[in-house]
N, C-alpha and C. Protein backbone atom coordinates (compact mmCIF):
# COMPACT_ATOMS: atom_id res chain seq x y z
N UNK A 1 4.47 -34.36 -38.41
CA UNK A 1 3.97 -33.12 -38.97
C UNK A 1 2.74 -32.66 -38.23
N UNK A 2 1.71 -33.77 -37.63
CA UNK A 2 0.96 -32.94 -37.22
C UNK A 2 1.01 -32.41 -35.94
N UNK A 3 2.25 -32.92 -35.03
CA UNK A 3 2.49 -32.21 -33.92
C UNK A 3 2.84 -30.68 -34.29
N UNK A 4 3.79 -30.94 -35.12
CA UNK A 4 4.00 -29.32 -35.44
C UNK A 4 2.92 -28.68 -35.92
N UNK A 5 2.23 -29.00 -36.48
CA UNK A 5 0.87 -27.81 -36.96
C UNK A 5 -0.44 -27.73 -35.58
N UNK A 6 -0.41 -28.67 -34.58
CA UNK A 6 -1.11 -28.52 -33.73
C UNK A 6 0.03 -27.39 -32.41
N UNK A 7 0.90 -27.71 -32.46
CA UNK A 7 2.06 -26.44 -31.98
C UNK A 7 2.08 -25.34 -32.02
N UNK A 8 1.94 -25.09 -33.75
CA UNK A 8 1.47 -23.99 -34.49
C UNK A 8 0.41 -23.06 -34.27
N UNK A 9 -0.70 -24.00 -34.13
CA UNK A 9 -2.12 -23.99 -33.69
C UNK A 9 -2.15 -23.22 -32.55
N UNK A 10 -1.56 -23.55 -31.28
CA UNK A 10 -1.82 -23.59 -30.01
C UNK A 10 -0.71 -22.19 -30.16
N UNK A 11 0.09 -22.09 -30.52
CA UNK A 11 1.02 -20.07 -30.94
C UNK A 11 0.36 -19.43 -30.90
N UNK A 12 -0.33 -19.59 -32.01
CA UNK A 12 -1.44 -19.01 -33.13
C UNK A 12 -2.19 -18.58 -32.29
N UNK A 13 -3.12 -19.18 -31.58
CA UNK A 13 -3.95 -19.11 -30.22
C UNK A 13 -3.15 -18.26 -29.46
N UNK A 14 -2.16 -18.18 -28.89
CA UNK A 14 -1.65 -17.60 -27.98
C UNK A 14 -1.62 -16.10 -28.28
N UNK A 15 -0.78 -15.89 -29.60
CA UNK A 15 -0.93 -14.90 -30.20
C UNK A 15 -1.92 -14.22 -30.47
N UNK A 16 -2.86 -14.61 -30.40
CA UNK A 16 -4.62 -13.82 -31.15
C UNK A 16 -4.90 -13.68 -29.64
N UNK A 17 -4.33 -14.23 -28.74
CA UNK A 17 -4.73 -13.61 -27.56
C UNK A 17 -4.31 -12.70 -26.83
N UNK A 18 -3.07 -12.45 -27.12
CA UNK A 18 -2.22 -11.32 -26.62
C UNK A 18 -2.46 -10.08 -27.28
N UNK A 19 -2.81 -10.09 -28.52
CA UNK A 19 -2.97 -8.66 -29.41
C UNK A 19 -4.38 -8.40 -28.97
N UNK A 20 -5.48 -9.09 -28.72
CA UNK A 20 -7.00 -8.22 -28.41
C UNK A 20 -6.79 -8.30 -26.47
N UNK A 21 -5.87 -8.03 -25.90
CA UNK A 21 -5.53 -7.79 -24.48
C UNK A 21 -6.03 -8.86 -23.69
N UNK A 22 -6.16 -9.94 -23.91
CA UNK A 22 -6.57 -10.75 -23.31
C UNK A 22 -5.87 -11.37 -22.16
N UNK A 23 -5.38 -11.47 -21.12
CA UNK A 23 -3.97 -12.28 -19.76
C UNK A 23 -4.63 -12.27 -18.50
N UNK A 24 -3.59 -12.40 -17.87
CA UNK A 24 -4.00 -12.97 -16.40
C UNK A 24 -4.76 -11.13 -16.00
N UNK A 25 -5.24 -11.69 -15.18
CA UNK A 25 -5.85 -10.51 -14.27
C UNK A 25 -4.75 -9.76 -13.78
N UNK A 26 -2.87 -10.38 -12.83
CA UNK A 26 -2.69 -9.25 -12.41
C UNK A 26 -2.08 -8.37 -12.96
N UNK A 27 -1.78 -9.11 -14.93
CA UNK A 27 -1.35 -7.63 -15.80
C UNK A 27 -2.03 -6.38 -15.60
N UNK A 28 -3.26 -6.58 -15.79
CA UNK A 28 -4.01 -5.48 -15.69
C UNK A 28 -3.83 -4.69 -14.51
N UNK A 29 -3.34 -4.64 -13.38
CA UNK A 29 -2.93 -4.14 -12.24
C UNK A 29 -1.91 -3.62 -12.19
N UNK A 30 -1.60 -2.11 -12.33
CA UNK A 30 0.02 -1.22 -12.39
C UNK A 30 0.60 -1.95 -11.02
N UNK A 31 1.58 -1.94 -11.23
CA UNK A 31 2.76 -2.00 -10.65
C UNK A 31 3.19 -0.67 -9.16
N UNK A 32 3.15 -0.81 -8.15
CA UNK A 32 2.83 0.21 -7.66
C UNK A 32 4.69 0.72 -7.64
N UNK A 33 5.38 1.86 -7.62
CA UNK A 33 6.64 1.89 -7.86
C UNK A 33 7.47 3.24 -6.46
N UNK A 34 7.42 2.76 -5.71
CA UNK A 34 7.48 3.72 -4.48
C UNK A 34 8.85 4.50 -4.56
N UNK A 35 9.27 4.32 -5.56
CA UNK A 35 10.94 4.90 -5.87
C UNK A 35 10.66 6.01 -6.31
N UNK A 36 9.51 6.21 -7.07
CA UNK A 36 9.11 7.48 -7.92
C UNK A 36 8.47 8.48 -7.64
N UNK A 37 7.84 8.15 -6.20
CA UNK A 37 7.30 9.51 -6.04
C UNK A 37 7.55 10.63 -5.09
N UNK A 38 8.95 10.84 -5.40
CA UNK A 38 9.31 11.74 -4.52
C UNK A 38 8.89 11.95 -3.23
N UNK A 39 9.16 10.81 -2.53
CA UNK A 39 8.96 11.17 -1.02
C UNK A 39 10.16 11.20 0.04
N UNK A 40 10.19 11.85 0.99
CA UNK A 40 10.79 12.84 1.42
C UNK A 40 10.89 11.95 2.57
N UNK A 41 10.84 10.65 3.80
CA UNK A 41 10.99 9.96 4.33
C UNK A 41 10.59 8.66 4.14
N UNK A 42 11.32 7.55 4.41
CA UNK A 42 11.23 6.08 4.38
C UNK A 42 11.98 5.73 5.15
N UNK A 43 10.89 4.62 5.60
CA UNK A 43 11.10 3.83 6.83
C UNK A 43 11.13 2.48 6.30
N UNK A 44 11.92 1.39 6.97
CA UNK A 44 11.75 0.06 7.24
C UNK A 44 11.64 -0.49 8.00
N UNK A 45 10.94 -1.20 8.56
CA UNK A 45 10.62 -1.59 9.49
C UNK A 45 10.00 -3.07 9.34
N UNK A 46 9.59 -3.72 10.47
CA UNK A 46 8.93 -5.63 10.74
C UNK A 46 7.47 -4.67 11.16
N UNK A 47 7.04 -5.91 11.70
CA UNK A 47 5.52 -5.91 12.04
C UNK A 47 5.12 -7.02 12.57
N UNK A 48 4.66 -8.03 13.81
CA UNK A 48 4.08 -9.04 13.74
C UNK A 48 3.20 -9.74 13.17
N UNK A 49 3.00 -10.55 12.57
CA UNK A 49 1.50 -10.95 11.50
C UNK A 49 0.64 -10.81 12.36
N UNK A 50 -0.88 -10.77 11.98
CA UNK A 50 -1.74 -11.25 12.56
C UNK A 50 -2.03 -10.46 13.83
N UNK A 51 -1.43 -9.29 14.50
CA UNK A 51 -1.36 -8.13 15.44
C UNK A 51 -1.48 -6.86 15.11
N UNK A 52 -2.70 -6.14 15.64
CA UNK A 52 -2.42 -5.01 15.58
C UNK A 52 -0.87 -3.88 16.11
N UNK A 53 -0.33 -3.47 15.42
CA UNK A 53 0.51 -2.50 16.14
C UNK A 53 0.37 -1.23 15.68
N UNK A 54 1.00 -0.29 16.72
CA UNK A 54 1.12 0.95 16.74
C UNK A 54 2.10 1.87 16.42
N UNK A 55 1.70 2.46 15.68
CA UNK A 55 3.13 3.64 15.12
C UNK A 55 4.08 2.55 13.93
N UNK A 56 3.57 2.02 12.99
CA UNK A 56 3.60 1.64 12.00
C UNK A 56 4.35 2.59 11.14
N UNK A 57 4.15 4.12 11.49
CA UNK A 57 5.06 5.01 10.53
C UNK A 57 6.51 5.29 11.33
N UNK A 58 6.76 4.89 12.07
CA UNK A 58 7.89 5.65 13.32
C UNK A 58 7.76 6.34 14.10
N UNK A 59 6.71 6.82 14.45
CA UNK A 59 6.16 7.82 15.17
C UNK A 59 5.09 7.07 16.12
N UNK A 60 5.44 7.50 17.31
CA UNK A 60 4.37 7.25 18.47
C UNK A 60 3.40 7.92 18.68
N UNK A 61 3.72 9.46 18.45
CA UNK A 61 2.42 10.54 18.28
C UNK A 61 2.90 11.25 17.43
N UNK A 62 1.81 11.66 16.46
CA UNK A 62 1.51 12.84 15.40
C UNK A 62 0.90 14.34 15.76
N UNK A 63 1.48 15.26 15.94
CA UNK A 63 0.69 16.25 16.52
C UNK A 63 1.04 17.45 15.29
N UNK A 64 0.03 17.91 14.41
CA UNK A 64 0.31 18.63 13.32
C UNK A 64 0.19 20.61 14.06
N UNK A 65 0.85 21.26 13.02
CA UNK A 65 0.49 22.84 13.16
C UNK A 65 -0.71 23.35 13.14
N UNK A 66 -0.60 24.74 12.90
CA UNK A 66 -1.27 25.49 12.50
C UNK A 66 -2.20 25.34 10.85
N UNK A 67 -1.46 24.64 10.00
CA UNK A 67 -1.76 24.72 8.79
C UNK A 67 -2.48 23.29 8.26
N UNK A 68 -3.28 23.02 7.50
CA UNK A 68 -3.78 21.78 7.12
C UNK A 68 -2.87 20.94 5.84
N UNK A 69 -2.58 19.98 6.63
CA UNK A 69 -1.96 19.02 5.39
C UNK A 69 -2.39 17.36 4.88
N UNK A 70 -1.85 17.01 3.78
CA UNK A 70 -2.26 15.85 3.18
C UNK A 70 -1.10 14.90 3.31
N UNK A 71 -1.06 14.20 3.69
CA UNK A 71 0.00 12.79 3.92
C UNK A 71 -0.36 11.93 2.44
N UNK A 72 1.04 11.60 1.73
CA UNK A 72 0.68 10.86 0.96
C UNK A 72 1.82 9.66 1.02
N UNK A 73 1.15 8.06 1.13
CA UNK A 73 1.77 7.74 1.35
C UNK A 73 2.14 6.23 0.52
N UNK A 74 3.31 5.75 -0.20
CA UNK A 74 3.89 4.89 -0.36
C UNK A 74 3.79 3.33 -0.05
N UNK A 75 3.24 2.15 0.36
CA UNK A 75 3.67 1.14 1.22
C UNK A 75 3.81 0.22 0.92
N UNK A 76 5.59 -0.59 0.54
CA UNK A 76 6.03 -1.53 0.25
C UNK A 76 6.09 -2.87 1.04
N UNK A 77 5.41 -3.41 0.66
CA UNK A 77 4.94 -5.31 1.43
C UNK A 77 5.17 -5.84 0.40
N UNK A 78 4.81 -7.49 1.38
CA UNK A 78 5.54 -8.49 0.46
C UNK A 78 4.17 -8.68 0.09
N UNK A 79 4.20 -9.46 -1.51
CA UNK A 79 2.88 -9.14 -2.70
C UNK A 79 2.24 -9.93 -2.06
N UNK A 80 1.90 -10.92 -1.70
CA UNK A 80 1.06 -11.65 -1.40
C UNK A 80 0.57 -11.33 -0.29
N UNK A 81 0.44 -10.38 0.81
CA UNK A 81 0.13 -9.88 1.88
C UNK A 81 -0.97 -8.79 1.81
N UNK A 82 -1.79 -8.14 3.02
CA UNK A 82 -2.64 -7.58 3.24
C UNK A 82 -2.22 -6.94 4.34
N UNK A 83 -1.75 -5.21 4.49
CA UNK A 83 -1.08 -4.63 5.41
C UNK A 83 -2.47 -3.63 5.67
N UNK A 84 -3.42 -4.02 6.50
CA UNK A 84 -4.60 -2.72 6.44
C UNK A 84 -3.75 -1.57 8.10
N UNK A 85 -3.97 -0.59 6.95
CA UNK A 85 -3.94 0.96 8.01
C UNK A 85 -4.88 1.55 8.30
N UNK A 86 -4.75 1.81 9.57
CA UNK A 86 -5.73 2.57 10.12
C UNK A 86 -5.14 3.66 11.04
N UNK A 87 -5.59 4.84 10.26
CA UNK A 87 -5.41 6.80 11.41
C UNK A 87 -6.20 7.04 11.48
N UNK A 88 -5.95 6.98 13.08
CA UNK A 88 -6.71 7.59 13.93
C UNK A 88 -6.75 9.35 14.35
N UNK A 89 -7.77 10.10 13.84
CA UNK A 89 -6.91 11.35 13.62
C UNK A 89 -8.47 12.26 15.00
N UNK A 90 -7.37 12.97 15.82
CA UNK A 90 -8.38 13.63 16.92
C UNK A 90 -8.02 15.53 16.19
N UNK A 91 -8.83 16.09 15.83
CA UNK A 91 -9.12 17.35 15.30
C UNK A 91 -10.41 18.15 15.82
N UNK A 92 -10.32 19.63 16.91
CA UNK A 92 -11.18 19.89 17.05
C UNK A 92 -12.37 19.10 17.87
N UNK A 93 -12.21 18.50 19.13
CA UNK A 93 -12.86 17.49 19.39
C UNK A 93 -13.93 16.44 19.34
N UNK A 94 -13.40 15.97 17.74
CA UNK A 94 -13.71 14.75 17.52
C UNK A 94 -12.68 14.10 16.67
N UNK A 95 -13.42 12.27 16.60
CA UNK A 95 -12.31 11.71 16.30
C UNK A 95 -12.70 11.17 14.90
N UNK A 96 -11.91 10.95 13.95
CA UNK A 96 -12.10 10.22 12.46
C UNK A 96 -11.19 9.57 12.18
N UNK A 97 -11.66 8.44 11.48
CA UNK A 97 -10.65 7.49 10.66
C UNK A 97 -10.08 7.30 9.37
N UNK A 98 -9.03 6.91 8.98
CA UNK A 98 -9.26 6.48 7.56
C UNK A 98 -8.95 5.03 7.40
N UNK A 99 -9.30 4.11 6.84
CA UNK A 99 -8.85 2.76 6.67
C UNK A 99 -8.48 2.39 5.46
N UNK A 100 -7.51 1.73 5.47
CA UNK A 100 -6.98 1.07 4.23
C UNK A 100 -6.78 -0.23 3.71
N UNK A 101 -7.30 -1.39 3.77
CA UNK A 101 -7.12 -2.58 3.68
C UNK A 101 -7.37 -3.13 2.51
N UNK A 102 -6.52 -2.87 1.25
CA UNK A 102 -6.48 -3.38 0.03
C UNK A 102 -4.80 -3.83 0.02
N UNK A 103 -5.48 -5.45 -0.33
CA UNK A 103 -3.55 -6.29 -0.14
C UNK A 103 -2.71 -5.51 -1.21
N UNK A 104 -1.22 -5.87 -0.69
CA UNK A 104 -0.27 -5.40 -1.70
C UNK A 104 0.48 -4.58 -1.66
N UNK A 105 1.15 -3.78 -2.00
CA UNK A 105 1.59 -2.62 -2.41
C UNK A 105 0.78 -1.39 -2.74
N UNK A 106 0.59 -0.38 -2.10
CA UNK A 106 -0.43 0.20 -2.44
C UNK A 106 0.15 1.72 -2.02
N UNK A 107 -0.24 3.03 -2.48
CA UNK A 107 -0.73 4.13 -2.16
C UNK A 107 -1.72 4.99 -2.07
N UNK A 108 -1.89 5.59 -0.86
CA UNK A 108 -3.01 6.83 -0.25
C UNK A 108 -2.74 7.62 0.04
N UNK A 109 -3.67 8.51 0.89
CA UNK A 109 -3.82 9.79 1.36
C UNK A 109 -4.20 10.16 2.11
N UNK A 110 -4.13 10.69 3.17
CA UNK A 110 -4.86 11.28 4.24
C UNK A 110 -5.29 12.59 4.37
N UNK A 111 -5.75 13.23 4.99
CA UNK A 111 -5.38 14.63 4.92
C UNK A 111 -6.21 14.57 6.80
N UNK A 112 -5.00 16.16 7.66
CA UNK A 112 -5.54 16.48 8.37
C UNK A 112 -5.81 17.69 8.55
N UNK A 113 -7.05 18.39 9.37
CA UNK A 113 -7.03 19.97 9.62
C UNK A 113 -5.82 20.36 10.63
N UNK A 114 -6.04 22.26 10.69
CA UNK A 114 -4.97 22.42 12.06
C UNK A 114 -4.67 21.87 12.74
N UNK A 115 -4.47 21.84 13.85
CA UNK A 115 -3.69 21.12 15.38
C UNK A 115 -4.69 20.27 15.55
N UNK A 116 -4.12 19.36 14.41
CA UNK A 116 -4.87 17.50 14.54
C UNK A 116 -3.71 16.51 15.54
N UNK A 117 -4.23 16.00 16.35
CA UNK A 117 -3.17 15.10 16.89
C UNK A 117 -3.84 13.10 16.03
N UNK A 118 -2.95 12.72 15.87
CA UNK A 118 -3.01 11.44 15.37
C UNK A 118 -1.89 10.52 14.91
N UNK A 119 -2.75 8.63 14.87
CA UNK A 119 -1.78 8.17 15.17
C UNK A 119 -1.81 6.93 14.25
N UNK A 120 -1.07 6.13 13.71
CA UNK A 120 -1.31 5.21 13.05
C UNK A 120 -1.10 3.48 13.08
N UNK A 121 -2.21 3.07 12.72
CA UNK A 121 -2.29 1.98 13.31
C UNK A 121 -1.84 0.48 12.21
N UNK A 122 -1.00 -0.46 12.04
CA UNK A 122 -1.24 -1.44 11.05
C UNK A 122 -1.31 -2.73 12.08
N UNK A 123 -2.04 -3.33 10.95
CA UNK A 123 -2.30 -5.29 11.05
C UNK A 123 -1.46 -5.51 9.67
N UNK A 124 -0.76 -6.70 9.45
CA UNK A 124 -0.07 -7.23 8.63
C UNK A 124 -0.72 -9.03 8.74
N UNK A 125 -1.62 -8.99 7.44
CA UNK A 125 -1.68 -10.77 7.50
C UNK A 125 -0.71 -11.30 6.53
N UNK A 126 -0.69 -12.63 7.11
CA UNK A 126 0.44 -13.66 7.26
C UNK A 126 0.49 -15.08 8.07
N UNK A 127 1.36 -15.03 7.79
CA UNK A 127 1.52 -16.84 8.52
C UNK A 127 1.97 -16.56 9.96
N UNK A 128 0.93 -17.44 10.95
CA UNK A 128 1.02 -16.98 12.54
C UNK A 128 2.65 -17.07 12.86
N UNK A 129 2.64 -16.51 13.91
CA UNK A 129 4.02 -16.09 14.70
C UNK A 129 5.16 -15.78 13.51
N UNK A 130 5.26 -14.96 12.82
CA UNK A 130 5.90 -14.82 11.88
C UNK A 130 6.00 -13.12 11.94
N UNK A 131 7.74 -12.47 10.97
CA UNK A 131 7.46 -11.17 11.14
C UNK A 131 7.92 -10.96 9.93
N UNK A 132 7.12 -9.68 9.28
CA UNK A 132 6.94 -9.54 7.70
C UNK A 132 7.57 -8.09 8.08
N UNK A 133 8.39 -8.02 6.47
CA UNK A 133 9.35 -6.70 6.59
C UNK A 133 8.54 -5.29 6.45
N UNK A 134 8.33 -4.11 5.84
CA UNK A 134 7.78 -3.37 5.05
C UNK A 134 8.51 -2.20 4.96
N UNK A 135 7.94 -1.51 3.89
CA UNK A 135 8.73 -0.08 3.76
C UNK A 135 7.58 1.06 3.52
N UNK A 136 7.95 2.38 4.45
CA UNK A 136 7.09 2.95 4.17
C UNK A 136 7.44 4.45 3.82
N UNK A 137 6.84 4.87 2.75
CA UNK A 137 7.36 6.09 2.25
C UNK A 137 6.32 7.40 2.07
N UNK A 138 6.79 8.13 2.71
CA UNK A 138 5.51 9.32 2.96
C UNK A 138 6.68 10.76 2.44
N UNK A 139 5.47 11.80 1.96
CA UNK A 139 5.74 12.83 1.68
C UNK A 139 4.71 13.71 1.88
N UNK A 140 4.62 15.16 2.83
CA UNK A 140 3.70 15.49 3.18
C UNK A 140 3.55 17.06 1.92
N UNK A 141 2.16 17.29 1.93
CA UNK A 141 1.53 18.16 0.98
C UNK A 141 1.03 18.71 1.62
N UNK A 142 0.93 20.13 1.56
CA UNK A 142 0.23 21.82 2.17
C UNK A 142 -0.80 21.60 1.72
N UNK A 143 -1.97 21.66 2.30
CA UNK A 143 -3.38 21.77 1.51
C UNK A 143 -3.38 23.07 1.24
């Protein structure tokens, strides 16, 4: 009997912990869901660990119009990984970055002015000589 009431006990506990929100840290972290946001190209692609590479989106060069737009973008990795991006964006002659290096699954934004040329850069960490999958899903916005 008193296993069962120390059983009980330890529920009981469990329960009073779940109703005042109490759990692991990565409940608290949405779920990032790249199916949903209507984007308009996806890519799959590898990556070497531990290497910078280039054109990470499919594209070797980016050369935008007349009009200013916002890149928003999607990027499916494996969870335990750290995929940092970096665009390199030349507008008007000079150059700016944006960086992204928060592990996971994640979405951003960029935005460029008129006839911006730019290009994008990822590192994927991981276990050396190894190649990690990813998916990347972009949909571009008219500023």
């Amino acid at each position: 009997m008193k296993r069962t009431i120390s059983v009980l006990a330890v529920a009981t506990g469990v329960l009073a912990a779940t109703i005042t929100g109490i759990g692991p840290a990565s409940a608290a972290t949405p779920a990032v869901d790249c199916s949903t946001g209507g984007y308009t190209r996806v890519l799959t692609s590898y990556v070497p660990t531990n290497v910078e590479r280039p054109a990470v989106d499919g594209r070797t060069y980016n050369i935008g119009g007349p009009l200013e737009y916002t890149y928003e973008i999607c990027l499916d990795i494996p969870d335990t990984e750290t995929f940092t991006i970096e665009v390199r964006i030349w507008n008007n002659g000079t150059w700016s970055e944006f960086v992204d290096d928060r592990p996971g699954d994640k979405v951003f934004r960029y935005s460029l002015g008129p006839n911006s040329f730019w290009q994008v850069y990822g590192t994927m960490t991981g276990p050396g000589s190894t190649y990690l999958y990813y998916t990347w899903h972009e949909k571009q916005i008219q500023a």
